[in-house]
Protein backbone atom coordinates (compact mmCIF):
# COMPACT_ATOMS: atom_id res chain seq x y z
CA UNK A 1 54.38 109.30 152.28
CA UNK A 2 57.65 107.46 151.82
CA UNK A 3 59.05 106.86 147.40
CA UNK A 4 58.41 103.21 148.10
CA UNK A 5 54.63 102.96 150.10
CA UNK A 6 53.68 105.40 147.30
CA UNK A 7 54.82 103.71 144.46
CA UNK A 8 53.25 100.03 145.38
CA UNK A 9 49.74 102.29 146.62
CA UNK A 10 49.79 103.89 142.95
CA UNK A 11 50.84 101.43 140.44
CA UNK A 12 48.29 98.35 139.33
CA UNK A 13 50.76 96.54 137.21
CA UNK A 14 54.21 94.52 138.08
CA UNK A 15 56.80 96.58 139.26
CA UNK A 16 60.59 96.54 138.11
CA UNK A 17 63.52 96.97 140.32
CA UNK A 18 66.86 96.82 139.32
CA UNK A 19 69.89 96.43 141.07
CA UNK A 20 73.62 97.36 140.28
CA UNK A 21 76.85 98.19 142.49
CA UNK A 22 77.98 102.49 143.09
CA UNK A 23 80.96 102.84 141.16
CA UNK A 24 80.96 100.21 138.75
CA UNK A 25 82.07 99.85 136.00
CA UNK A 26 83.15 103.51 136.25
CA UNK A 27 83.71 105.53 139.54
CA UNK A 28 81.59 108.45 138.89
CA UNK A 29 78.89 106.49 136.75
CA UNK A 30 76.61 105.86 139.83
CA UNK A 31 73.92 108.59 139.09
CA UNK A 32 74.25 108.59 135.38
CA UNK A 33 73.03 104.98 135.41
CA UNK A 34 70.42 105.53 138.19
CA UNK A 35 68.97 108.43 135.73
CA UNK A 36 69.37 105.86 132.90
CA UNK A 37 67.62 103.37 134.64
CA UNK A 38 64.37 105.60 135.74
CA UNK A 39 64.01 107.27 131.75
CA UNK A 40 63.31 103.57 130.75
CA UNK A 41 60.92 102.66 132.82
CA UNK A 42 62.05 101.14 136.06
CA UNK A 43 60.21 101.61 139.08
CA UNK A 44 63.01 101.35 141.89
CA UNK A 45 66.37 101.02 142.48
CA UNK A 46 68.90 99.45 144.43
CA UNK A 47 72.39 100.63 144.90
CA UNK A 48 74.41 98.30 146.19
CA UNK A 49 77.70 99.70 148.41
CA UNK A 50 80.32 97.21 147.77
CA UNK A 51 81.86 95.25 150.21
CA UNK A 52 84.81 92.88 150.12
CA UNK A 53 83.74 89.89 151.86
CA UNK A 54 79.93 89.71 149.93
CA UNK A 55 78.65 86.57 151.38
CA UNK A 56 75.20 86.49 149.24
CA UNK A 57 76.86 87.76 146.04
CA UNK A 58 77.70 85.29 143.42
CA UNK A 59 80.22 86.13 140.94
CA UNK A 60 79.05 88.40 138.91
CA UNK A 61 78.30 91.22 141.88
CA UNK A 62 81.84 90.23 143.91
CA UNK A 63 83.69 91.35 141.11
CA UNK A 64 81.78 94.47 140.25
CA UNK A 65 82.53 94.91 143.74
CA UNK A 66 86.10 94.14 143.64
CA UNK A 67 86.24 96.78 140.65
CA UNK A 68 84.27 99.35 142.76
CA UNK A 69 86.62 99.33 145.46
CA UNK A 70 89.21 99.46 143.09
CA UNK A 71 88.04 102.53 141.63
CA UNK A 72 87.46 104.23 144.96
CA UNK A 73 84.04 103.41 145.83
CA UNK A 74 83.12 103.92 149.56
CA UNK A 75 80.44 104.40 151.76
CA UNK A 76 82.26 108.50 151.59
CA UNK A 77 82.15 109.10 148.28
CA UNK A 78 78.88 107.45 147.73
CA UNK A 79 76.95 109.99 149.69
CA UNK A 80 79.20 112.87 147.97
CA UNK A 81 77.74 111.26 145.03
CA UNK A 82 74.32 110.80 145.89
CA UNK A 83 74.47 114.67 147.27
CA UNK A 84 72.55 115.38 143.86
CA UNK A 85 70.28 112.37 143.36
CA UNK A 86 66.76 114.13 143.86
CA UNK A 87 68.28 116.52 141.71
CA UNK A 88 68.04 113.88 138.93
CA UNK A 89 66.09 111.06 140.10
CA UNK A 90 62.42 110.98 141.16
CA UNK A 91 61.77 107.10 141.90
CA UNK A 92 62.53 105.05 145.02
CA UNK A 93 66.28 104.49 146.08
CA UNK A 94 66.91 101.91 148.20
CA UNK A 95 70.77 101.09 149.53
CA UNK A 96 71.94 97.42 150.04
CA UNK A 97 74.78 95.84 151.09
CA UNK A 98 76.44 94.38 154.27
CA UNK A 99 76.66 95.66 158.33
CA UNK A 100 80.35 95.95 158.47
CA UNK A 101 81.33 98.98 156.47
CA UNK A 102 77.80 100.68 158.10
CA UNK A 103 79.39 99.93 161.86
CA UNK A 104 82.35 101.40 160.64
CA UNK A 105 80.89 104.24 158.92
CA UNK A 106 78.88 104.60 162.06
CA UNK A 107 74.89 103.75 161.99
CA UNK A 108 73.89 106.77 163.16
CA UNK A 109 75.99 108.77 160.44
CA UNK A 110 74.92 106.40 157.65
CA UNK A 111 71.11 106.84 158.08
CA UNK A 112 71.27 110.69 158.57
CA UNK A 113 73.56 110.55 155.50
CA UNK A 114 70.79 108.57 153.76
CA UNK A 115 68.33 111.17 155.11
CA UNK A 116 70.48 113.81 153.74
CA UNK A 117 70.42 111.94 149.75
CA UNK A 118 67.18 111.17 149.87
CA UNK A 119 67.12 107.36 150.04
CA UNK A 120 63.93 106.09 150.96
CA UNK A 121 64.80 102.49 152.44
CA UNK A 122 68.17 99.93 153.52
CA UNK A 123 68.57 96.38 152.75
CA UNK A 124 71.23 94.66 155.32
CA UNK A 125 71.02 90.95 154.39
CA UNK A 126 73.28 90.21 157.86
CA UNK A 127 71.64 92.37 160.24
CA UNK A 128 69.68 90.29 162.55
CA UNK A 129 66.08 91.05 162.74
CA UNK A 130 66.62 91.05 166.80
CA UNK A 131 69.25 93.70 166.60
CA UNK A 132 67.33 95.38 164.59
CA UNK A 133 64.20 95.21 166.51
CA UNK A 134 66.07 95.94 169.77
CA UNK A 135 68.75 98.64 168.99
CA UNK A 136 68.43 100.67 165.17
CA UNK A 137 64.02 100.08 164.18
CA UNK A 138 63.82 104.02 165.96
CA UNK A 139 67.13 105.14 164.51
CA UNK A 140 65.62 103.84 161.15
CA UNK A 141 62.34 105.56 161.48
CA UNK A 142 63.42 108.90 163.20
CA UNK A 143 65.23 109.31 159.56
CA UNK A 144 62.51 107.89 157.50
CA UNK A 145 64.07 104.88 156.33
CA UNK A 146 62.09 101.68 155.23
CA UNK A 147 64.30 98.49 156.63
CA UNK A 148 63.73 95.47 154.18
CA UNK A 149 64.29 92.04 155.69
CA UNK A 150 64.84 89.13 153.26
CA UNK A 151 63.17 85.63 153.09
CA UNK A 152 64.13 82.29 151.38
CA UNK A 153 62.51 78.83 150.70
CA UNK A 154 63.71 77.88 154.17
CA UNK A 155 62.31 79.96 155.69
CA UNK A 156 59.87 78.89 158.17
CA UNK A 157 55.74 80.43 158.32
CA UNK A 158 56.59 81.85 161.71
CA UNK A 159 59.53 84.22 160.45
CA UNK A 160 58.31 85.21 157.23
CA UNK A 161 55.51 86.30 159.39
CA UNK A 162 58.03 88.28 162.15
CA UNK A 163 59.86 89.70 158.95
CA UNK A 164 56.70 90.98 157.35
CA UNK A 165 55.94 92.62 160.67
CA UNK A 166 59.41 93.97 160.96
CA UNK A 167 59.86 95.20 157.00
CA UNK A 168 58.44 98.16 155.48
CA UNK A 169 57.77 99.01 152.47
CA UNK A 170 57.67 95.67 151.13
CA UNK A 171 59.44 92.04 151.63
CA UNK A 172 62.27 90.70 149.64
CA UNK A 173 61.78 87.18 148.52
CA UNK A 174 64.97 84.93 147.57
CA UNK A 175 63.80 82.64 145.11
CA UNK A 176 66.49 80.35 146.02
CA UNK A 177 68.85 80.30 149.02
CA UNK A 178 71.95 80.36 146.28
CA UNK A 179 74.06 83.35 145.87
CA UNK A 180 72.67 85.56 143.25
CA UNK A 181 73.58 85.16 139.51
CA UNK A 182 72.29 81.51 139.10
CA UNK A 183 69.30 81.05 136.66
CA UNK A 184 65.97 80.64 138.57
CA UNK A 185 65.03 77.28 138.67
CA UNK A 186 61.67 76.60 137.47
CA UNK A 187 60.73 73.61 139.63
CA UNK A 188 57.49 72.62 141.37
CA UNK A 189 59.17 73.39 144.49
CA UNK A 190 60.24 76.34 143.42
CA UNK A 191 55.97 77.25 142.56
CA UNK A 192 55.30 75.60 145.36
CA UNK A 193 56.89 77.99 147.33
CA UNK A 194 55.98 81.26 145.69
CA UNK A 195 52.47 79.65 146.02
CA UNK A 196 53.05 79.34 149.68
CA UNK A 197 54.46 83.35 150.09
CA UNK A 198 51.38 84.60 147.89
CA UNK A 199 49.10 82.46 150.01
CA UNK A 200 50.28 84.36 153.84
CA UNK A 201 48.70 87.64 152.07
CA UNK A 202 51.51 89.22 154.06
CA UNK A 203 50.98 93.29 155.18
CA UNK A 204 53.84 93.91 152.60
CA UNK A 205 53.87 93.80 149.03
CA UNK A 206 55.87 90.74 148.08
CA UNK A 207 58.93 91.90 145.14
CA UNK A 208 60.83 88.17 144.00
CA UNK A 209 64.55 88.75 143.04
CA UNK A 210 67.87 86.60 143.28
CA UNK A 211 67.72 84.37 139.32
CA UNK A 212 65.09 86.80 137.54
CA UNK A 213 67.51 87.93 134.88
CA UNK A 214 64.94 88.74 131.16
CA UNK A 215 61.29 89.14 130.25
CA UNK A 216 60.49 85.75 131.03
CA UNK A 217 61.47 85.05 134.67
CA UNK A 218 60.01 88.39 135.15
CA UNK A 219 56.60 87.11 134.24
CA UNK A 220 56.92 84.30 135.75
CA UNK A 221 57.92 85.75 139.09
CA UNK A 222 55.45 88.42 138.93
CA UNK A 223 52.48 86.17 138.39
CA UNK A 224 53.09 85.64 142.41
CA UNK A 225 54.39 88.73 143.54
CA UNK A 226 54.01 92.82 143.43
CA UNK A 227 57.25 92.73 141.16
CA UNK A 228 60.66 91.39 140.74
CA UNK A 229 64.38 92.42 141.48
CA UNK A 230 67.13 91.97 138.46
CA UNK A 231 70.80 92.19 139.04
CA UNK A 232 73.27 89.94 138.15
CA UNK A 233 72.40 90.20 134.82
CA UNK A 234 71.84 94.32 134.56
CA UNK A 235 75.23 94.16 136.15
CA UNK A 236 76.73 91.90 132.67
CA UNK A 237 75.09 94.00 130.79
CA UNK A 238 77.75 96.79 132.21
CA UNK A 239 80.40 94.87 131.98
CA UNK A 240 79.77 94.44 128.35
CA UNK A 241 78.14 97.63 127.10
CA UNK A 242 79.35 100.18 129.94
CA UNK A 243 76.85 102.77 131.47
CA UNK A 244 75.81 104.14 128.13
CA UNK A 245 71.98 104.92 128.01
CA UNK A 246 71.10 103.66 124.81
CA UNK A 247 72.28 100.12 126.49
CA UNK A 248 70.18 100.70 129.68
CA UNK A 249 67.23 101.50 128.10
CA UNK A 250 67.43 98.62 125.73
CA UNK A 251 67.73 96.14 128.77
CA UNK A 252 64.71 97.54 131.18
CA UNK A 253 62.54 97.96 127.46
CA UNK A 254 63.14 94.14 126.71
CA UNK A 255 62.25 93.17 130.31
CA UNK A 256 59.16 94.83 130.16
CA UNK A 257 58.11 93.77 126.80
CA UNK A 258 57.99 97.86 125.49
């Protein structure tokens, strides 16, 4: 059973994923956080491969991006990287980031690469569900790879519908259509429309991100969903402390109230 279908089948209570950028703020500090991360408690992760043109990135991610690249980060030395992840890591790995550096990686390559690290799933904000659908769903699955399509308030009944049939392992909610870093805004729109996503009782477990940044937007959030997605602010938290542990645990301890 894919990391991620076994994690939602097995845990009752919220669950925490956190997201930060491969080689930020330090090169080589991509599996030392990841490790970090899963000794205090989170449940998945999400490595994000930077990119220099991040459309859905606010500030805070473009320029731990900008300093990845910087420092060497690629798509390359990622997977030389994440050559010893199961070695140290035990809980779902998801990659995320954008199509262009994965066409010119090659898809192909870059999902038996995944294969080969043990990442259980891909988020591509700006691949289109058709393309998907039509050219890389049997690429995907022939290397066990959960594809996670995202949704936002705008979106209409119809395609959170086509994207819950199209995701697996769960569906990624937007609680805005901002880039991320903003604060969540705690609106009746905004309720109204986490009302309306908990409502469809889609196939997938439903996991809230973009503005959930402490304990309390985590409750909130996860009052309507499986769990929640922080990044933005893990990712200040690196800026400011670096990739020491004692940091890492203090931030996922205070989100989850421990």
């Amino acid at each position: 059973m894919n990391r991620i279908t076994e994690l939602f089948k097995k845990k009752s209570g919220p669950v925490l994923s956190i997201y930060y950028t491969a080689g930020y703020p330090g090169l080589n500090d991509t599996l030392l956080i990841a490790k970090s991360l899963e000794e205090a408690g989170a449940d998945m992760l999400e490595i994000g491969f930077p990119f220099s043109d991040p459309l859905a990135d606010g500030p805070v991610i473009q320029h731990s991006s900008e300093v990845a690249l910087k420092n060497g980060m690629s798509l390359r030395a990622l997977f030389g990287q994440l050559k010893a992840l199961r070695e140290e890591v035990n809980i779902p790995v998801l990659l995320m980031g954008y199509l262009n550096p994965v066409i010119q990686y090659g898809m192909e390559k870059f999902c038996a690469s995944c294969e080969e690290c043990g990442i259980d799933g891909l988020i591509l904000p700006d691949l289109p569900m058709a393309e998907y659908e039509e050219t890389y769903q049997e690429l995907f699955r022939s290397h066990h790879l959960s594809n996670i399509f995202l949704v936002t308030p705008e979106s209409s009944e119809e395609r959170i519908r086509k994207i819950d049939g199209l995701s697996e392992g769960f569906v990624y909610a937007l609680s805005s259509s901002s880039t991320t870093g903003k604060n969540m805004a705690s609106s009746d729109r905004t309720e109204a429309y986490f009302e309306k996503l908990r409502s469809l009782e889609l196939r997938n477990p439903l996991m809230i991100g973009f503005g959930v940044s402490d304990r309390e937007s985590f409750q909130k959030v996860v009052s309507y969903a499986r769990g929640a997605i922080i990044g933005s602010a893990f990712i200040r938290l690196l800026e400011k402390e670096g990739a020491g542990a004692e940091a890492i645990h203090g931030f996922v301890r205070s989100v989850l109230g421990r």
